[in-house]
N, C-alpha and C. Protein backbone atom coordinates (compact mmCIF):
# COMPACT_ATOMS: atom_id res chain seq x y z
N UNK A 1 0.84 -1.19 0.00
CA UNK A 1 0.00 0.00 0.00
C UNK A 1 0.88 1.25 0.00
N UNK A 2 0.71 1.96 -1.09
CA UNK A 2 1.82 3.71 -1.07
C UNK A 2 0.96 4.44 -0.28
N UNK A 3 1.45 5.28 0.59
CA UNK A 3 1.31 6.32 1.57
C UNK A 3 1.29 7.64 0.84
N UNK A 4 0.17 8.28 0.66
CA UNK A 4 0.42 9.56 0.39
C UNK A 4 1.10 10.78 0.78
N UNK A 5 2.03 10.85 0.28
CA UNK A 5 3.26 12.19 0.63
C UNK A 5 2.92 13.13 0.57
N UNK A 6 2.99 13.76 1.24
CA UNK A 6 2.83 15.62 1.15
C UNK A 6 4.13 16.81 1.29
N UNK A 7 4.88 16.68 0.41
CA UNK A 7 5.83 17.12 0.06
C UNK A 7 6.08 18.55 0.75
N UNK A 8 4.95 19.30 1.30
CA UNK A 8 4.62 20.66 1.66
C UNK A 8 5.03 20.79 3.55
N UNK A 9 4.80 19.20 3.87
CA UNK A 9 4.11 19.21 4.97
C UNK A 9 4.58 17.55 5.51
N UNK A 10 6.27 17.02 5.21
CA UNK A 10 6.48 15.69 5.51
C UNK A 10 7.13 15.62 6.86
N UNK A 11 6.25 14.67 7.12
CA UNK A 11 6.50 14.34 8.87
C UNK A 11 7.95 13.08 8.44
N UNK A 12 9.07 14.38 8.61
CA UNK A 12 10.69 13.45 8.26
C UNK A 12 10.85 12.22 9.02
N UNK A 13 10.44 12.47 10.29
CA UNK A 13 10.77 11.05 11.05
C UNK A 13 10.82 9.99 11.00
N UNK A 14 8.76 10.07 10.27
CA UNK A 14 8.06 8.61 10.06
C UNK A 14 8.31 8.46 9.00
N UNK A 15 8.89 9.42 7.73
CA UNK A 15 9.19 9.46 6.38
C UNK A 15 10.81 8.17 6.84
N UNK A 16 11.26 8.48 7.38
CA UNK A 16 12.62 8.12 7.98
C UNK A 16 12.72 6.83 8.35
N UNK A 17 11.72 6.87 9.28
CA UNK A 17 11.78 5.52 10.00
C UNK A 17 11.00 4.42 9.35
N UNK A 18 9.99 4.45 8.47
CA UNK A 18 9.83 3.80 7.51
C UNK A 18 10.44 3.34 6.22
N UNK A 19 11.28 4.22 6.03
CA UNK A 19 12.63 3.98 4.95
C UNK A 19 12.21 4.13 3.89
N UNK A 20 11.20 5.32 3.48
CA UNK A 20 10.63 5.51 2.48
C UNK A 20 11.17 5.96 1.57
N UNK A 21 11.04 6.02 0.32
CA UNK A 21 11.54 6.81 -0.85
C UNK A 21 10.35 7.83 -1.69
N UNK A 22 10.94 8.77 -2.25
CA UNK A 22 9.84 9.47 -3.08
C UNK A 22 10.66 10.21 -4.02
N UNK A 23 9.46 10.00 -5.50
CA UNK A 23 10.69 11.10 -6.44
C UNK A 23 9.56 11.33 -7.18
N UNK A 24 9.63 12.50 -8.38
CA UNK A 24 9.03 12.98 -8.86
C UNK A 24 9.44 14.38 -9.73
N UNK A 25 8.79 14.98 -10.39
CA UNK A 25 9.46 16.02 -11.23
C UNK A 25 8.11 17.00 -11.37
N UNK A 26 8.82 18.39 -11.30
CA UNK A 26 7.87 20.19 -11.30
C UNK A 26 8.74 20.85 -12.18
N UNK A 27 7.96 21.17 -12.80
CA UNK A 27 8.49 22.57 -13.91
C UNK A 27 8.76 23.61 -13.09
N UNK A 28 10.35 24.11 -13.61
CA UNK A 28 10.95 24.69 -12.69
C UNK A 28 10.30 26.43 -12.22
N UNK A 29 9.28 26.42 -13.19
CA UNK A 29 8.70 27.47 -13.21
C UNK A 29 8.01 27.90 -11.68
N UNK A 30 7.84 26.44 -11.24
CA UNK A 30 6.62 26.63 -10.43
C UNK A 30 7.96 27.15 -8.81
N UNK A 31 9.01 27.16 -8.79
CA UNK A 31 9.96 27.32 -8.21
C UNK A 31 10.24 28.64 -7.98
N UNK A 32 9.70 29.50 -7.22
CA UNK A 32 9.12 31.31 -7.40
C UNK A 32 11.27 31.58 -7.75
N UNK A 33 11.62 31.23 -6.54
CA UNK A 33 12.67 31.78 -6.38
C UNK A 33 14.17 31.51 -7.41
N UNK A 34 13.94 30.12 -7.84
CA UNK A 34 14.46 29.55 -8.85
C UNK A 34 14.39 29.97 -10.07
N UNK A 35 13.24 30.48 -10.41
CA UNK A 35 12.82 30.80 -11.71
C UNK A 35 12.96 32.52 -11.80
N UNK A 36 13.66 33.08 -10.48
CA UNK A 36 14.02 34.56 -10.56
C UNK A 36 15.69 34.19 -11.00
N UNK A 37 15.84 33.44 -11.37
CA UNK A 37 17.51 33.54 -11.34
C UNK A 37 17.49 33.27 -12.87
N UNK A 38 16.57 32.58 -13.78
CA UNK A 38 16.09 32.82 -15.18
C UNK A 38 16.47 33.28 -16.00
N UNK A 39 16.75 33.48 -17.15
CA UNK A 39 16.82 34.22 -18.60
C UNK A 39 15.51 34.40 -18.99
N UNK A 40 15.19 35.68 -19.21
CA UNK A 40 14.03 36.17 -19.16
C UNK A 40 14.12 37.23 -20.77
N UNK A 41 15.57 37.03 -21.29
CA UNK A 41 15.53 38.18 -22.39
C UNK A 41 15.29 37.54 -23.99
N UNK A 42 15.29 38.41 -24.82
CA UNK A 42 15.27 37.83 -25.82
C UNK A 42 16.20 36.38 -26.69
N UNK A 43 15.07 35.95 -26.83
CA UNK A 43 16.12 34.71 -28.01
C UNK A 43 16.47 33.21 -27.23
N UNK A 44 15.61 33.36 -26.27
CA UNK A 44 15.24 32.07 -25.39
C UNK A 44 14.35 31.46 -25.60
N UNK A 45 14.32 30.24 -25.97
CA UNK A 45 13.17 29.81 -26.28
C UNK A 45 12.10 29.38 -25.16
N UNK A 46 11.47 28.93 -25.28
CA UNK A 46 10.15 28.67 -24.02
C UNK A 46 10.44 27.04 -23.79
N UNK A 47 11.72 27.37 -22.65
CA UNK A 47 12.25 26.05 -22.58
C UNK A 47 11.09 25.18 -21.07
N UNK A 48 10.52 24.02 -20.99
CA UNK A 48 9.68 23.85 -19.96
C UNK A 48 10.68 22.55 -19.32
N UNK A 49 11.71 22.83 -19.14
CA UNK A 49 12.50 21.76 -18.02
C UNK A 49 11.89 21.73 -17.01
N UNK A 50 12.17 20.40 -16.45
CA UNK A 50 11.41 19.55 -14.92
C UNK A 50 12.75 19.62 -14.04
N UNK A 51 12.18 20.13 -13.00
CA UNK A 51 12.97 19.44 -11.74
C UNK A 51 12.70 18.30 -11.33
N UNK A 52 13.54 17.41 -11.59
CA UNK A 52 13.54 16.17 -11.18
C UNK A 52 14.13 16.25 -10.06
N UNK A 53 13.45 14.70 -8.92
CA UNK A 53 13.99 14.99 -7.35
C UNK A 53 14.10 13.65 -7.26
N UNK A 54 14.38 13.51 -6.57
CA UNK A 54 14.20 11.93 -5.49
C UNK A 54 15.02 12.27 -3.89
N UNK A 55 13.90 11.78 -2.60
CA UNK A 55 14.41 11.89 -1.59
C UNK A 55 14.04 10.34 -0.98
N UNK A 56 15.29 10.30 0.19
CA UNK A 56 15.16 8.80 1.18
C UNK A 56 15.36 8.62 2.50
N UNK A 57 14.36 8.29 3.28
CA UNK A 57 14.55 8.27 4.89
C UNK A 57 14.96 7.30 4.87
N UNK A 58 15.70 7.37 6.37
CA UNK A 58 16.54 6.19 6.73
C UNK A 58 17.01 7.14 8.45
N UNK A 59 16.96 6.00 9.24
CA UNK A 59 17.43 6.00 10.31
C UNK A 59 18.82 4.93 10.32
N UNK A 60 19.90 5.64 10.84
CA UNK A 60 20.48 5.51 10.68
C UNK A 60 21.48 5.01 12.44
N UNK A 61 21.71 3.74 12.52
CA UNK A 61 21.83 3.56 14.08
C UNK A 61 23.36 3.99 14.63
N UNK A 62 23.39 4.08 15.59
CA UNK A 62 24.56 4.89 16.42
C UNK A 62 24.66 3.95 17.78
N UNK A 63 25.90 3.68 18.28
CA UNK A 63 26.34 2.85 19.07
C UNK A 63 26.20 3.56 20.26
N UNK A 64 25.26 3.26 21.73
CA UNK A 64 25.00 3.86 22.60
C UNK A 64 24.54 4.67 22.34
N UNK A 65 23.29 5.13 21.21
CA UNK A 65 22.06 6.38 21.47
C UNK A 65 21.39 6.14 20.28
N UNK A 66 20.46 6.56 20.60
CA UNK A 66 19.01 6.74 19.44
C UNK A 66 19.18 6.71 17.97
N UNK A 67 18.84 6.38 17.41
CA UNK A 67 19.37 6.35 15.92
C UNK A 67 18.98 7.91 15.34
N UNK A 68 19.95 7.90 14.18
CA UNK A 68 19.95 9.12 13.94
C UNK A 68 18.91 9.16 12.42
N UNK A 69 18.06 10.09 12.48
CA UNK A 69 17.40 10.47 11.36
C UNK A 69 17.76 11.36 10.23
N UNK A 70 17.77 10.39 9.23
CA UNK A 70 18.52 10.80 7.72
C UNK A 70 17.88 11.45 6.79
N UNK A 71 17.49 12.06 5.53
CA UNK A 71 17.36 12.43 4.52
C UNK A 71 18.52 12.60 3.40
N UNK A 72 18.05 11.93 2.34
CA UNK A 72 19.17 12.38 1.19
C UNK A 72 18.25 12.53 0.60
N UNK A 73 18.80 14.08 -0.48
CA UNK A 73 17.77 14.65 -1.27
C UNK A 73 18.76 14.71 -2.50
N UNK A 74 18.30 14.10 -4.01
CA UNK A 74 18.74 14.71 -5.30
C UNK A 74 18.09 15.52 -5.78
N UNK A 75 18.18 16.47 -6.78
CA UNK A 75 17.38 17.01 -7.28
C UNK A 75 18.27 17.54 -8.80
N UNK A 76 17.99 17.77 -9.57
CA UNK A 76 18.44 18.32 -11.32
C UNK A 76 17.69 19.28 -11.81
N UNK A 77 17.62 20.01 -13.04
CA UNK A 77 17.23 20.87 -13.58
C UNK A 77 18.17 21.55 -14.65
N UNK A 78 17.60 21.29 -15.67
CA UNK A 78 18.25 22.47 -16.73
C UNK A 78 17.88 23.79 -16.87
N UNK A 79 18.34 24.69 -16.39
CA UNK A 79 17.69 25.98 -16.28
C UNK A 79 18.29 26.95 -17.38
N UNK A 80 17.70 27.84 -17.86
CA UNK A 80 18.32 28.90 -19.08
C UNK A 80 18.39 29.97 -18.43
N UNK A 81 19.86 30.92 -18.79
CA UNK A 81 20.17 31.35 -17.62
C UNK A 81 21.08 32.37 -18.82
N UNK A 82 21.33 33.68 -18.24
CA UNK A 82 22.34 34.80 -19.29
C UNK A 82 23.66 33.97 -19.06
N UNK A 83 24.53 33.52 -20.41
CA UNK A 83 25.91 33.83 -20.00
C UNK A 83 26.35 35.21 -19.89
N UNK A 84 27.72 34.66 -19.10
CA UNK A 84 27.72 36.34 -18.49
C UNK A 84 28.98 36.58 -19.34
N UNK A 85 29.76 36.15 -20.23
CA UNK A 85 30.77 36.13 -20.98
C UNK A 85 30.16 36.68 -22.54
N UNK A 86 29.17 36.14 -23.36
CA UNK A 86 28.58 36.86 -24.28
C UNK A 86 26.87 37.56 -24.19
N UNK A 87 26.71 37.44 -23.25
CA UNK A 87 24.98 37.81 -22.27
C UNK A 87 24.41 37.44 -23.51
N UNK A 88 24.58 36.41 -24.24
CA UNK A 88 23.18 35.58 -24.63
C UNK A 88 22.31 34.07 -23.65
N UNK A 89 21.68 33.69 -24.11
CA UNK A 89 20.99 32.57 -23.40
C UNK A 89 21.64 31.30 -23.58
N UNK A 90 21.99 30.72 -22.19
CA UNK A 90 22.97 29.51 -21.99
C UNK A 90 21.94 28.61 -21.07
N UNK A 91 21.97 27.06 -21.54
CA UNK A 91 21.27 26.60 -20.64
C UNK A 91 22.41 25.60 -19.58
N UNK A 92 22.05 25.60 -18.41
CA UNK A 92 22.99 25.66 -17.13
C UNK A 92 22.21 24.20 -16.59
N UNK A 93 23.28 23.12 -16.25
CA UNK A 93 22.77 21.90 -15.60
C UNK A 93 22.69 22.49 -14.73
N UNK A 94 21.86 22.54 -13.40
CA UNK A 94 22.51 22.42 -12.36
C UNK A 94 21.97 20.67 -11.50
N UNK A 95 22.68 20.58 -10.75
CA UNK A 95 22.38 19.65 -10.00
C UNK A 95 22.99 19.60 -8.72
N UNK A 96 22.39 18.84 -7.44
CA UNK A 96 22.39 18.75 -6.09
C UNK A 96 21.89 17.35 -5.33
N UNK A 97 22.92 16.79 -4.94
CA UNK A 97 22.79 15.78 -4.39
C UNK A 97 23.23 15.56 -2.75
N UNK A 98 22.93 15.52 -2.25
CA UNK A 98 22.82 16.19 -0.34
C UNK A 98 22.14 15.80 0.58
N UNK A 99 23.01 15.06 1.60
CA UNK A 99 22.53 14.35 2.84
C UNK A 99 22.45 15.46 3.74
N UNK A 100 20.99 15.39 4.48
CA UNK A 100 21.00 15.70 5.34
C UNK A 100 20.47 14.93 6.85
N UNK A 101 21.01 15.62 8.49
CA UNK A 101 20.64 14.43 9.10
C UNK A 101 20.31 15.90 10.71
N UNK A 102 18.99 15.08 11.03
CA UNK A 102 17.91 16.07 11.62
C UNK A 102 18.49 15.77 13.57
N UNK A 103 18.41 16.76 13.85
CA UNK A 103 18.78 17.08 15.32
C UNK A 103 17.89 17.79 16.18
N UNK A 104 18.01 17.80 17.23
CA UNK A 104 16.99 18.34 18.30
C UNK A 104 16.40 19.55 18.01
N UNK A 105 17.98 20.72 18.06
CA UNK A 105 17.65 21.96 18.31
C UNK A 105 19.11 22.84 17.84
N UNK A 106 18.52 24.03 17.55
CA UNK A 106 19.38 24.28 16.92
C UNK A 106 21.23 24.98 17.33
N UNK A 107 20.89 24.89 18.62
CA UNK A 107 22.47 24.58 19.79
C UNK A 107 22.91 23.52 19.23
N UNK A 108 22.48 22.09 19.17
CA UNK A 108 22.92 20.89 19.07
C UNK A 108 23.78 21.39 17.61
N UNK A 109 22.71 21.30 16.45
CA UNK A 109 23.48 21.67 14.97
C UNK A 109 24.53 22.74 14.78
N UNK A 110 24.18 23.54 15.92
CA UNK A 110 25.76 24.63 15.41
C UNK A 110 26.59 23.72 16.18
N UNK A 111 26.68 23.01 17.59
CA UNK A 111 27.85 22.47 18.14
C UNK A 111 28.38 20.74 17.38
N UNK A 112 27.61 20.49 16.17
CA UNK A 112 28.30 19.49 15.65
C UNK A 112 28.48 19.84 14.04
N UNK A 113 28.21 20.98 13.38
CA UNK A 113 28.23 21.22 12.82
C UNK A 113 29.52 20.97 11.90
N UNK A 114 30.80 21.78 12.66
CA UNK A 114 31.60 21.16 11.95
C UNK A 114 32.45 19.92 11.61
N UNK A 115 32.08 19.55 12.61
CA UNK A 115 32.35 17.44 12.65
C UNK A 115 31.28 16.76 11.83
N UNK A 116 30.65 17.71 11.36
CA UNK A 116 29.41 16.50 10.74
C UNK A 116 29.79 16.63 9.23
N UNK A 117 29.75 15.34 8.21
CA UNK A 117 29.82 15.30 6.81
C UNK A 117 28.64 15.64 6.16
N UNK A 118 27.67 15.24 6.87
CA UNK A 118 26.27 15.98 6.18
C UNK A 118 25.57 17.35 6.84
N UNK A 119 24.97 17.77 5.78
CA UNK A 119 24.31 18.79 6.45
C UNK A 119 23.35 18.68 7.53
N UNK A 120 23.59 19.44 8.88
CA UNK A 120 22.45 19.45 10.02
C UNK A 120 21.10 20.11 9.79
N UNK A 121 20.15 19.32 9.95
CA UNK A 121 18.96 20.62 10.38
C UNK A 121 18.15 20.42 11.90
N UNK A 122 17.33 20.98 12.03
CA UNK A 122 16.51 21.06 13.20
C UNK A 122 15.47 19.92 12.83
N UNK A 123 14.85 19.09 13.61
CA UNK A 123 13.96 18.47 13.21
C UNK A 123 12.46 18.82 13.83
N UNK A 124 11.74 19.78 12.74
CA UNK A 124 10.49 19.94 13.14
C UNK A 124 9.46 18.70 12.60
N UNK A 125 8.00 19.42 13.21
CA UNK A 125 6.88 18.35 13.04
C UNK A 125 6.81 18.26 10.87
N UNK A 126 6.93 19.69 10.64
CA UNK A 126 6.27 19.06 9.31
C UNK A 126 7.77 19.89 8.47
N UNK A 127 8.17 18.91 7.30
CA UNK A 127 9.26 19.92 6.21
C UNK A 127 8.71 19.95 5.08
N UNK A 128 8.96 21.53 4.56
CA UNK A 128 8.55 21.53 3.28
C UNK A 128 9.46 21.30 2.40
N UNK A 129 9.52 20.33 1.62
CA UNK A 129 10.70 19.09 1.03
C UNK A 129 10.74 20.29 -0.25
N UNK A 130 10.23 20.57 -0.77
CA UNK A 130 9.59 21.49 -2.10
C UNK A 130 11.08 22.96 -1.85
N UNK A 131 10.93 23.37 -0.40
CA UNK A 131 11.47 25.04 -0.58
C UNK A 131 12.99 24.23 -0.13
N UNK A 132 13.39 23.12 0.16
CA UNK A 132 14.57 22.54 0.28
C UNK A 132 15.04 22.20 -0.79
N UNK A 133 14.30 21.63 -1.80
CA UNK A 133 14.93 21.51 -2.99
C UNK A 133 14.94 22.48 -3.81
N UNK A 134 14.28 23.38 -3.59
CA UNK A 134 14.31 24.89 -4.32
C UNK A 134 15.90 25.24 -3.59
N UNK A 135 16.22 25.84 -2.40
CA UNK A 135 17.15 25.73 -1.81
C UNK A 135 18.45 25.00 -2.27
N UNK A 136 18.26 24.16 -2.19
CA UNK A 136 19.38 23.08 -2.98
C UNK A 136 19.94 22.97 -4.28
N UNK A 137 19.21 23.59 -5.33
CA UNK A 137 19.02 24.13 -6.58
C UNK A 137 19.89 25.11 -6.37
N UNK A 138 19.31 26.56 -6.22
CA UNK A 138 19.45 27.98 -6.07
C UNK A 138 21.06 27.81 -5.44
N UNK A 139 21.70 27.06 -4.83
CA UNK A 139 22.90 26.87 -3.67
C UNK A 139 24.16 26.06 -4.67
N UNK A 140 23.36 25.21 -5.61
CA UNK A 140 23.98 24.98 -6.62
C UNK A 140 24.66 25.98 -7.80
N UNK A 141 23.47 26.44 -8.33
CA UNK A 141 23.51 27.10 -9.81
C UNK A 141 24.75 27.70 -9.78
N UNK A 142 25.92 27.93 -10.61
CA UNK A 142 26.90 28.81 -11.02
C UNK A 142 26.70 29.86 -10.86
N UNK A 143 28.18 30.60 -10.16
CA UNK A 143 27.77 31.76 -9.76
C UNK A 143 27.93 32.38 -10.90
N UNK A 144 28.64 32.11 -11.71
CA UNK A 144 28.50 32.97 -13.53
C UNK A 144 28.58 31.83 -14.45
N UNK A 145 26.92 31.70 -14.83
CA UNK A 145 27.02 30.98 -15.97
C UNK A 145 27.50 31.57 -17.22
N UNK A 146 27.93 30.58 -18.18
CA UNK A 146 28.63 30.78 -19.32
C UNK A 146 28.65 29.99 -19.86
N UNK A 147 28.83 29.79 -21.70
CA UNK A 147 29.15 28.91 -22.31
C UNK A 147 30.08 28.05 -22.46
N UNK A 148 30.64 27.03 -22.64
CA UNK A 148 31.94 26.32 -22.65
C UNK A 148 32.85 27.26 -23.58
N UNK A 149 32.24 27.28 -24.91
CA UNK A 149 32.83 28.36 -26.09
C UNK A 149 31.00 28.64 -26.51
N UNK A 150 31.10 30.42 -26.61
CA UNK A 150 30.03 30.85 -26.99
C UNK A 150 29.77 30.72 -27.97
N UNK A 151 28.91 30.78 -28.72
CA UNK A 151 28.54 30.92 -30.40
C UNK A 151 28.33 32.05 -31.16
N UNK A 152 28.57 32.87 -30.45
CA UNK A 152 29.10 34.53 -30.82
C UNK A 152 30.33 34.83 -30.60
N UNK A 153 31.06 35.45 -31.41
CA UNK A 153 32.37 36.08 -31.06
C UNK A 153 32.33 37.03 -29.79
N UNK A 154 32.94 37.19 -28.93
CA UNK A 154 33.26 38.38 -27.91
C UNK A 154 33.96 38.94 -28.09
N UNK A 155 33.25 40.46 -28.03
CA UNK A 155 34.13 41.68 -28.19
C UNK A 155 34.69 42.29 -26.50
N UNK A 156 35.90 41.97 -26.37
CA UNK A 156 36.23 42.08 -25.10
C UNK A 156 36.79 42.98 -24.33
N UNK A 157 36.61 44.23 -25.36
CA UNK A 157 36.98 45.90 -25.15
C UNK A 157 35.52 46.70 -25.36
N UNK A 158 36.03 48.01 -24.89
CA UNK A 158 34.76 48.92 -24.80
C UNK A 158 35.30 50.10 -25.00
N UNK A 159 34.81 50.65 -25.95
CA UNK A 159 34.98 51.79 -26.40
C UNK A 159 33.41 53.32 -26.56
N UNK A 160 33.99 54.13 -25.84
CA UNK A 160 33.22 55.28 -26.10
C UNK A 160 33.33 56.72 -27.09
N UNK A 161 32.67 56.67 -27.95
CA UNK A 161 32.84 57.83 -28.83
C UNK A 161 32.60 59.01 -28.53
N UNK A 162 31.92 59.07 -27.69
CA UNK A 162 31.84 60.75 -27.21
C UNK A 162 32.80 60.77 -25.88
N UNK A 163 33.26 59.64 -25.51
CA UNK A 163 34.42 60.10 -24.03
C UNK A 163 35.50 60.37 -24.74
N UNK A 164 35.70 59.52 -25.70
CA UNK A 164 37.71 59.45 -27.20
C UNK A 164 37.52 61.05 -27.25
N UNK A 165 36.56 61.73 -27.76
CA UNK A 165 35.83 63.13 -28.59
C UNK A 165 36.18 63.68 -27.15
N UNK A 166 36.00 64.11 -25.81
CA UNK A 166 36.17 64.65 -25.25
C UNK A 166 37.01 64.76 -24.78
N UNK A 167 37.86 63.71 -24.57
CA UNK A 167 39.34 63.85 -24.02
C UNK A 167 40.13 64.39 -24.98
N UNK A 168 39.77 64.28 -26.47
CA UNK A 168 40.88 64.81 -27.14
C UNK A 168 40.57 66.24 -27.40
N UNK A 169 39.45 66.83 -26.81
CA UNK A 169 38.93 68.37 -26.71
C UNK A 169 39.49 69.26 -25.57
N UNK A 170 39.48 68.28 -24.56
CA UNK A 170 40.79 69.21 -23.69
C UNK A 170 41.79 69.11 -23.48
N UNK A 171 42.20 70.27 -22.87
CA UNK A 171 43.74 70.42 -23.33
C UNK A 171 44.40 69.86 -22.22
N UNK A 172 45.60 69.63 -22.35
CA UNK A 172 46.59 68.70 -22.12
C UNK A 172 47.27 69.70 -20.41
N UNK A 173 47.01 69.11 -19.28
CA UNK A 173 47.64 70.59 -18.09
C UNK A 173 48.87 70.42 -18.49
N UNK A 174 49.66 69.21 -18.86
CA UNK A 174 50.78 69.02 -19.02
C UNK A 174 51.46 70.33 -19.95
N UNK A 175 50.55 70.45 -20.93
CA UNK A 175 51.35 71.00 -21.83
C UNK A 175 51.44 72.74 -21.45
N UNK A 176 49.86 72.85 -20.78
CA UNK A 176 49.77 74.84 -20.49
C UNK A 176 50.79 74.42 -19.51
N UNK A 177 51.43 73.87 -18.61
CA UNK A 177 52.62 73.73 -17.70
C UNK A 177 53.92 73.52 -18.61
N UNK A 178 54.20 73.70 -19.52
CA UNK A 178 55.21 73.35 -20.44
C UNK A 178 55.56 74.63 -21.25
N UNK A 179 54.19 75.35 -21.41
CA UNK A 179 53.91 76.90 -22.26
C UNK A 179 54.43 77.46 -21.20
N UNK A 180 53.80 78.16 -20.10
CA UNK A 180 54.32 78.90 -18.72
C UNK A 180 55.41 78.59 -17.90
N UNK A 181 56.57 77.49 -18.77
CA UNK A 181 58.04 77.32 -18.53
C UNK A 181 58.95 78.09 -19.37
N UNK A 182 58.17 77.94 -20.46
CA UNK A 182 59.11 78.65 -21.84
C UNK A 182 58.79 80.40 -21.94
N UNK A 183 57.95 80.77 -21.50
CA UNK A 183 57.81 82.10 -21.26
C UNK A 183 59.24 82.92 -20.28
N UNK A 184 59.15 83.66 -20.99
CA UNK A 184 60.51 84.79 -20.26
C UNK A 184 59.74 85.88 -19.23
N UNK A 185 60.58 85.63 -17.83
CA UNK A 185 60.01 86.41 -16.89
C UNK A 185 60.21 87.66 -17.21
């Protein structure tokens, strides 16, 4: 019998201690915060990539104390995104694959924090699995996407025609300091 998941609202524990699995895929659209990081300009096509996920409880036992409660979360997405090398539209894997493992309170997670290989969280009654993998995404993505080699040439100078035009309109201090040397007192 499958248990209906509520992805909004998963009680991690019993998700955990049952050793459940769940996966599934959302258009990344539906991802408010994900889908602000976007290519939104011209010459993109109306790309509808899925976030694909899969997450797995598991308790995990410990010698002299309570077993410890696990989550591993994957998640993928091809997202279209500006390169920032020719600012046309580049589409960007990203992907995130990440254990995490749930603790009392949040004293406990900062004081094992850095001894721990997976990430700590707090373990409340309900997680919204959804703004974690949004999270997990967003924590991924390149901080400057770009093409491997663009498909436009880059022009990798910048030039201004009215700044060239103005600098060569005034005059040089060097030189009125060069005139008011050669003058006879």
């Amino acid at each position: 019998m499958d248990k209906k998941i509520d992805l909004k609202h998963l009680n991690v524990k019993a998700f955990a201690r049952d050793g459940m699995r769940a996966q599934g895929e959302a258009n990344w659209v539906d991802f408010e915060r994900l889908s602000d990081l976007a290519w939104s300009g011209e010459g993109q096509n109306a790309l509808s990539s899925q976030v694909s996920w899969s997450i797995t409880g598991e308790m995990v036992p410990v010698t002299g104390g309570d077993a410890q409660i696990c989550l591993h979360l994957s998640a993928e997405v091809s997202l279209p995104m500006q390169c920032q090398r020719c600012m046309g539209p580049v589409v960007v894997d990203v992907f995130s694959d990440q254990s995490f493992r749930f603790v009392a309170d949040e004293a406990t997670a900062e004081a094992e924090d850095d001894e721990s290989e997976e990430d700590l969280l707090v373990l409340t009654p309900e997680l919204d699995v959804l703004a974690l993998i949004e999270d997990e995404l967003i924590m991924s993505v390149p901080i400057v996407p770009k093409h491997e080699i663009c498909p436009d040439s880059v022009t990798l100078s910048a030039a201004d025609e009215a700044f060239e035009e103005a600098l060569a309109a005034k005059p040089n201090p060097f030189a009125a300091l060069a005139q008011l040397k050669q003058k006879p007192h």
